[in-house]
N, C-alpha and C. Protein backbone atom coordinates (compact mmCIF):
# COMPACT_ATOMS: atom_id res chain seq x y z
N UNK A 1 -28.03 21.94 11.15
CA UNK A 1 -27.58 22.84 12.20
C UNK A 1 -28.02 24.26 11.86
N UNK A 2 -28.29 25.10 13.05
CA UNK A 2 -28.50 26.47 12.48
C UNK A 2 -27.48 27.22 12.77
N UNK A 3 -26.32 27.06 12.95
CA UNK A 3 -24.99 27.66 12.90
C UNK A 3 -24.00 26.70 12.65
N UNK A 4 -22.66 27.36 12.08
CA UNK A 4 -21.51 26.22 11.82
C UNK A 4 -20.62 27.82 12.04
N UNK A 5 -19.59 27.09 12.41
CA UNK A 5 -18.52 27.99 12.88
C UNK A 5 -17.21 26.84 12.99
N UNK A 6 -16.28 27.40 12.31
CA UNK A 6 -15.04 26.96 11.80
C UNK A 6 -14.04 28.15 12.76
N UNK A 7 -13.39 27.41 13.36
CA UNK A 7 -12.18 27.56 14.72
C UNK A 7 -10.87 27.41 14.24
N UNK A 8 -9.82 28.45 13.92
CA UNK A 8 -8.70 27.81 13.27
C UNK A 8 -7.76 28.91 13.91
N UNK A 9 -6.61 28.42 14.52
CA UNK A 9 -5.48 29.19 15.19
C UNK A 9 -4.33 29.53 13.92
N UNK A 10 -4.77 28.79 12.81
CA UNK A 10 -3.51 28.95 11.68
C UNK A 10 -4.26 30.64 10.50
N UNK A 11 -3.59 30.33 10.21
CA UNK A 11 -3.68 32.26 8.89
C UNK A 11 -4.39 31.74 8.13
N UNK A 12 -5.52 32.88 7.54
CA UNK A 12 -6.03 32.39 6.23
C UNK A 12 -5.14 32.05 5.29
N UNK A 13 -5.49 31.07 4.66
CA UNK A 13 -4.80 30.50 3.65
C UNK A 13 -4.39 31.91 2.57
N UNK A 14 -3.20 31.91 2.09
CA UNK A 14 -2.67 32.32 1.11
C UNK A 14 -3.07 32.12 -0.10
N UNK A 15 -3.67 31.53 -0.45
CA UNK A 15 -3.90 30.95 -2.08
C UNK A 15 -5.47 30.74 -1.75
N UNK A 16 -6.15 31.16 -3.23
CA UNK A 16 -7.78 31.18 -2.73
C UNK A 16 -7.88 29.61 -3.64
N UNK A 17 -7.34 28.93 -3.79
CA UNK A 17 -7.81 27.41 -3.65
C UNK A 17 -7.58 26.93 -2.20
N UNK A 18 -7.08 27.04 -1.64
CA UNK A 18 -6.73 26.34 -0.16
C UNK A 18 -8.24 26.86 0.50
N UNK A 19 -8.59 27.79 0.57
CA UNK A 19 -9.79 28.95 1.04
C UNK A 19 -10.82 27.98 0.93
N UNK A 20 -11.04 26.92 -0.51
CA UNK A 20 -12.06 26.61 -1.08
C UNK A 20 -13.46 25.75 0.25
N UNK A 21 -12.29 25.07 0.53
CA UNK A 21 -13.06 23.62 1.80
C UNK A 21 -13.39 24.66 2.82
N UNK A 22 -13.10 25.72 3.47
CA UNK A 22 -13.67 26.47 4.71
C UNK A 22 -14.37 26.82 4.22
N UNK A 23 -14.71 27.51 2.84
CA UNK A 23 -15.71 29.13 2.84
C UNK A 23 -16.97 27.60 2.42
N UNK A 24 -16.65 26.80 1.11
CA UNK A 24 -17.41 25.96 1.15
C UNK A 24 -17.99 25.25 2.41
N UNK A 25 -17.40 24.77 3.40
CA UNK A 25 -18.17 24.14 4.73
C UNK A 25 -19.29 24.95 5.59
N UNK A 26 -18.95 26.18 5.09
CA UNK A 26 -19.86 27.45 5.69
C UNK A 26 -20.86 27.59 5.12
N UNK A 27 -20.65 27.63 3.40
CA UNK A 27 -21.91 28.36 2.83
C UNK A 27 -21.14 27.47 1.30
N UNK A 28 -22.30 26.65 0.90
CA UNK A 28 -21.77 26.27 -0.07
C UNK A 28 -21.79 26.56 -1.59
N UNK A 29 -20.81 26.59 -2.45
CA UNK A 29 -20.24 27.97 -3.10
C UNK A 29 -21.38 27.61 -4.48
N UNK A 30 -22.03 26.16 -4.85
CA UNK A 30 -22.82 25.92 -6.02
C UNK A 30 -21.26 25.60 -7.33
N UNK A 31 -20.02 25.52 -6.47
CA UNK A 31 -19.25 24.58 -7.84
C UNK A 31 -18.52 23.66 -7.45
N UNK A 32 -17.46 23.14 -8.09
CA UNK A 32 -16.52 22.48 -7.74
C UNK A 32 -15.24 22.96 -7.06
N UNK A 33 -14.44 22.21 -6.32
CA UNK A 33 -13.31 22.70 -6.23
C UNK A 33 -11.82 23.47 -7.15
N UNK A 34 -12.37 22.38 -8.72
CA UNK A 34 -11.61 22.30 -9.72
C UNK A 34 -11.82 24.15 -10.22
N UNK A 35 -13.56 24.01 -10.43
CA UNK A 35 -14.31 25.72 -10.92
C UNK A 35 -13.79 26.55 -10.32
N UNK A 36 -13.80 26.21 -8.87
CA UNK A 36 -13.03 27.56 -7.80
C UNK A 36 -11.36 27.83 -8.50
N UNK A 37 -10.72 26.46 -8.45
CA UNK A 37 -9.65 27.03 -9.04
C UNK A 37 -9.50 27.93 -10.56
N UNK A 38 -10.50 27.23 -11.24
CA UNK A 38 -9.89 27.87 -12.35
C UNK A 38 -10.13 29.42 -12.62
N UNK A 39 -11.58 29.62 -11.19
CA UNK A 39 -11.94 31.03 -11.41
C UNK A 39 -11.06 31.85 -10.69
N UNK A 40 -10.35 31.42 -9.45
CA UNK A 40 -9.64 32.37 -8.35
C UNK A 40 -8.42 31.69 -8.55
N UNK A 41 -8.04 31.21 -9.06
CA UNK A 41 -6.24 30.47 -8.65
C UNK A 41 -5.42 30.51 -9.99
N UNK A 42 -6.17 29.58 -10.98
CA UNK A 42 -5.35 29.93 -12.57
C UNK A 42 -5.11 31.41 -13.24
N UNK A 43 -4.00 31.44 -13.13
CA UNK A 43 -2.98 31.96 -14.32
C UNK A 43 -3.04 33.80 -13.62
N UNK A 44 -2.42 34.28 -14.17
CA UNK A 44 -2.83 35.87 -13.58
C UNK A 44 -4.07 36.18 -12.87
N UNK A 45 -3.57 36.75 -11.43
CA UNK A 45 -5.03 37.04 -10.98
C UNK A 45 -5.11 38.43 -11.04
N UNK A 46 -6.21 38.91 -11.70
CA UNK A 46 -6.72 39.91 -11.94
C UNK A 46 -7.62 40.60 -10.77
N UNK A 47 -7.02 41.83 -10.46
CA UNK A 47 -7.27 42.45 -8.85
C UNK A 47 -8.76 42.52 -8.54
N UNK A 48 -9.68 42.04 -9.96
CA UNK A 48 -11.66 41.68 -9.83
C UNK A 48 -11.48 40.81 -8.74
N UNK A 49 -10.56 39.87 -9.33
CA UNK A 49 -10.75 38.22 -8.67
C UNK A 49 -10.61 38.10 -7.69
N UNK A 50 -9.33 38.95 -6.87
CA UNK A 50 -9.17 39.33 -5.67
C UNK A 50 -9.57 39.71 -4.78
N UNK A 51 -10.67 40.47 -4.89
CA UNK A 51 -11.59 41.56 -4.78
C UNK A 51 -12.70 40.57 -4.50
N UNK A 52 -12.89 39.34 -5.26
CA UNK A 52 -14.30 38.87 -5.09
C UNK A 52 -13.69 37.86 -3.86
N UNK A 53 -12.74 37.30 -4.08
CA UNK A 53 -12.33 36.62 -3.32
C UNK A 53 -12.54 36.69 -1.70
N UNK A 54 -12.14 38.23 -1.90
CA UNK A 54 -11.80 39.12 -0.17
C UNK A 54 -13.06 39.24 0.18
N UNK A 55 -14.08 39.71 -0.86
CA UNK A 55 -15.84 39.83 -0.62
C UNK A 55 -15.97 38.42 0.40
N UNK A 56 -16.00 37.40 -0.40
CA UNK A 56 -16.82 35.96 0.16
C UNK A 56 -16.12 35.68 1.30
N UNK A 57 -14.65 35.98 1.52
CA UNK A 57 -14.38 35.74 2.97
C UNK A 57 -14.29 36.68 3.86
N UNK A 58 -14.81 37.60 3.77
CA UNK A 58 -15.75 38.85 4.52
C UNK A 58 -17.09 38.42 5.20
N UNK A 59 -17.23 37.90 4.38
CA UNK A 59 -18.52 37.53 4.50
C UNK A 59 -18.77 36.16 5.56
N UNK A 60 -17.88 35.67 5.97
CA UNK A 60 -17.69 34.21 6.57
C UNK A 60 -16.63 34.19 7.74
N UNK A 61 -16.00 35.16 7.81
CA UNK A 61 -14.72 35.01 8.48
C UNK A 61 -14.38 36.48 9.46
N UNK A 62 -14.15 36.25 10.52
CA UNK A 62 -13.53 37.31 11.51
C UNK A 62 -12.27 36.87 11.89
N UNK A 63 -11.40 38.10 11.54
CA UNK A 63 -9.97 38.42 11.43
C UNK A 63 -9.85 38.81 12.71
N UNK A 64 -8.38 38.23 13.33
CA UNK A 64 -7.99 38.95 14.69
C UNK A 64 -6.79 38.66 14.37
N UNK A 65 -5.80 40.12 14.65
CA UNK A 65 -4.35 40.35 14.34
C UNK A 65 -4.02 39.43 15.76
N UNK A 66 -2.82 38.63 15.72
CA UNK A 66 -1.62 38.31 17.18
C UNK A 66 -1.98 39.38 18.12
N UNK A 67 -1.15 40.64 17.45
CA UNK A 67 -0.97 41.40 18.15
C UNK A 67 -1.96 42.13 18.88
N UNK A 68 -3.62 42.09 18.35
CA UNK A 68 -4.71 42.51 18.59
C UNK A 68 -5.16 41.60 20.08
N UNK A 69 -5.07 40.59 20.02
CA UNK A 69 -5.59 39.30 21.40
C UNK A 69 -4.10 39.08 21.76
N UNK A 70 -3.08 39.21 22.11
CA UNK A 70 -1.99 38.35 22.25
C UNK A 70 -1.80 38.46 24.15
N UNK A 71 -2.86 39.55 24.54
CA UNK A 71 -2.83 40.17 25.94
C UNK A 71 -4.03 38.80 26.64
N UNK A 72 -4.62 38.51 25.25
CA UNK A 72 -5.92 37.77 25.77
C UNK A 72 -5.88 35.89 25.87
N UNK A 73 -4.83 35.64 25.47
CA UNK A 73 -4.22 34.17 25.48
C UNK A 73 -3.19 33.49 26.56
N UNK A 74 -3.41 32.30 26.34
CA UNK A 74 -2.92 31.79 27.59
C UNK A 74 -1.63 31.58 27.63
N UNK A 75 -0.45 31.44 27.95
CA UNK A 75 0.81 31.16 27.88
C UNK A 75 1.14 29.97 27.34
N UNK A 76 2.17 29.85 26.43
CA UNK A 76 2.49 28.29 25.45
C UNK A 76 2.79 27.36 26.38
N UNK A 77 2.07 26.52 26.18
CA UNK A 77 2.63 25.22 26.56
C UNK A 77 3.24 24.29 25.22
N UNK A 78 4.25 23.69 25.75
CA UNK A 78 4.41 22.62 25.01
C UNK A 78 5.27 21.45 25.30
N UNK A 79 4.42 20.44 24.94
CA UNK A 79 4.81 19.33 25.38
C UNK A 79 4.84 17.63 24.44
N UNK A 80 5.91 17.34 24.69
CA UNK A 80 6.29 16.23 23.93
C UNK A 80 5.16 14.55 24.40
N UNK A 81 4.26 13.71 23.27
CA UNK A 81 3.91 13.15 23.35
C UNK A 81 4.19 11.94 22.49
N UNK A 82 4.41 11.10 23.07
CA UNK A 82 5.40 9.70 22.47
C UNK A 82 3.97 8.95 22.12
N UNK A 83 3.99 8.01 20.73
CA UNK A 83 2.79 7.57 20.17
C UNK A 83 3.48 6.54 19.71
N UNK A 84 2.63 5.15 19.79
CA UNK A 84 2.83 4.00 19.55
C UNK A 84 2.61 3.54 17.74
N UNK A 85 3.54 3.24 16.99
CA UNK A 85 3.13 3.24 15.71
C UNK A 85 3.06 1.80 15.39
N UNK A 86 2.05 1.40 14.57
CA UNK A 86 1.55 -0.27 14.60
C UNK A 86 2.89 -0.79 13.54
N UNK A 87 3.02 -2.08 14.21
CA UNK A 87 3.95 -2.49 13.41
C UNK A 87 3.94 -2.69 11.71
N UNK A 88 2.85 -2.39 10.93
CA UNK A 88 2.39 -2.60 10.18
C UNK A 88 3.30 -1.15 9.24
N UNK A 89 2.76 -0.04 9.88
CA UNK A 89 3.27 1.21 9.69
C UNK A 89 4.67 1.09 9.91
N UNK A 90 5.28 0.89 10.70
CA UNK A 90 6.58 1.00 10.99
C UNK A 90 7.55 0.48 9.96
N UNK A 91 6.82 -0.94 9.28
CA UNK A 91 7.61 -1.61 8.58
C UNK A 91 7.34 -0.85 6.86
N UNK A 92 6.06 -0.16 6.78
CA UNK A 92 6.31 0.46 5.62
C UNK A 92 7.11 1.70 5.41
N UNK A 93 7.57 2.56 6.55
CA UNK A 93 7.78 3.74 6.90
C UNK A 93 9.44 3.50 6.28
N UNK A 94 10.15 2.03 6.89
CA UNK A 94 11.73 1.17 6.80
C UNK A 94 11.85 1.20 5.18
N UNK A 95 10.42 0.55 4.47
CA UNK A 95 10.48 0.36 3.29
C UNK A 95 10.60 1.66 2.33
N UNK A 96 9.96 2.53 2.67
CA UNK A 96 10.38 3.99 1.84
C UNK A 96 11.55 4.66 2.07
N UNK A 97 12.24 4.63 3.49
CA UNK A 97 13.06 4.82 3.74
C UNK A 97 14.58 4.61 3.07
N UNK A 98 14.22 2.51 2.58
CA UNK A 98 15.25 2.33 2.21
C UNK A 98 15.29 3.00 0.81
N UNK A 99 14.05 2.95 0.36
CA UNK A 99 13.77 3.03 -1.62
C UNK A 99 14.36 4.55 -1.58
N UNK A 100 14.40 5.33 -0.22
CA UNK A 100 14.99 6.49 -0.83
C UNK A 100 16.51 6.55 -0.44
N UNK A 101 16.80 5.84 0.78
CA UNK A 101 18.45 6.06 0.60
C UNK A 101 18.74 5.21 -0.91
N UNK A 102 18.12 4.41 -1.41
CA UNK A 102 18.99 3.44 -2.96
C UNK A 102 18.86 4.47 -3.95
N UNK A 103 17.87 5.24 -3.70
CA UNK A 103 17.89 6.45 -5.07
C UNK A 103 18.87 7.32 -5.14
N UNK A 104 19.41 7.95 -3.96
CA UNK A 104 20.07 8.83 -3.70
C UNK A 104 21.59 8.37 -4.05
N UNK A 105 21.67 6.87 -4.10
CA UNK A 105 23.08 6.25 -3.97
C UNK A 105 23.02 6.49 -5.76
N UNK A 106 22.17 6.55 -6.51
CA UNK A 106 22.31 6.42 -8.09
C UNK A 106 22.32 7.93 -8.83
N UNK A 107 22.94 9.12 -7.84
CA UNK A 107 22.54 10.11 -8.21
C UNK A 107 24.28 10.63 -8.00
């Protein structure tokens, strides 16, 4: 493709491991997910790290405050949609269910 563009109504992530899978899907970073953490996420972050952090998603990402578009959006809808769950699911969903009311009874 000669463009990729990533669409997201939720906040940049808080934590620059969460960051890792977007900025990576854009432009890919040459490490691991594990490397990203240990360079931007482990132990004291040092305001460099921060700093580099804010660089690379500068670089990838356009910010728009609520309050900046909120004149420019459409009014909420919301609406309730009922979904059929396979019986397969249903019966494992009973089974965790119970394993956690029996735990709770031993506490």
């Amino acid at each position: 493709a000669v463009r990729a563009v990533l669409v997201t109504g939720t906040p940049t992530p808080k934590h620059a491991s969460e960051a890792f899978a977007l900025v990576h899907a854009l432009r890919p970073l040459g490490c691991t997910h594990r490397q990203w953490c240990d360079r931007y996420s482990a132990g004291p972050r040092a305001p460099s790290r921060e700093a580099e952090v804010a660089a690379l998603l500068a670089e990838v990402m356009v910010r728009r405050a609520k309050r900046d578009v909120l004149d420019q959006l459409p009014d909420k809808r919301r609406q309730r949609i009922a979904l059929q769950l396979p019986a397969s699911a249903a019966a494992a969903m009973k089974r965790v269910a119970a394993a956690a009311t029996s735990d709770e009874q031993h506490f």
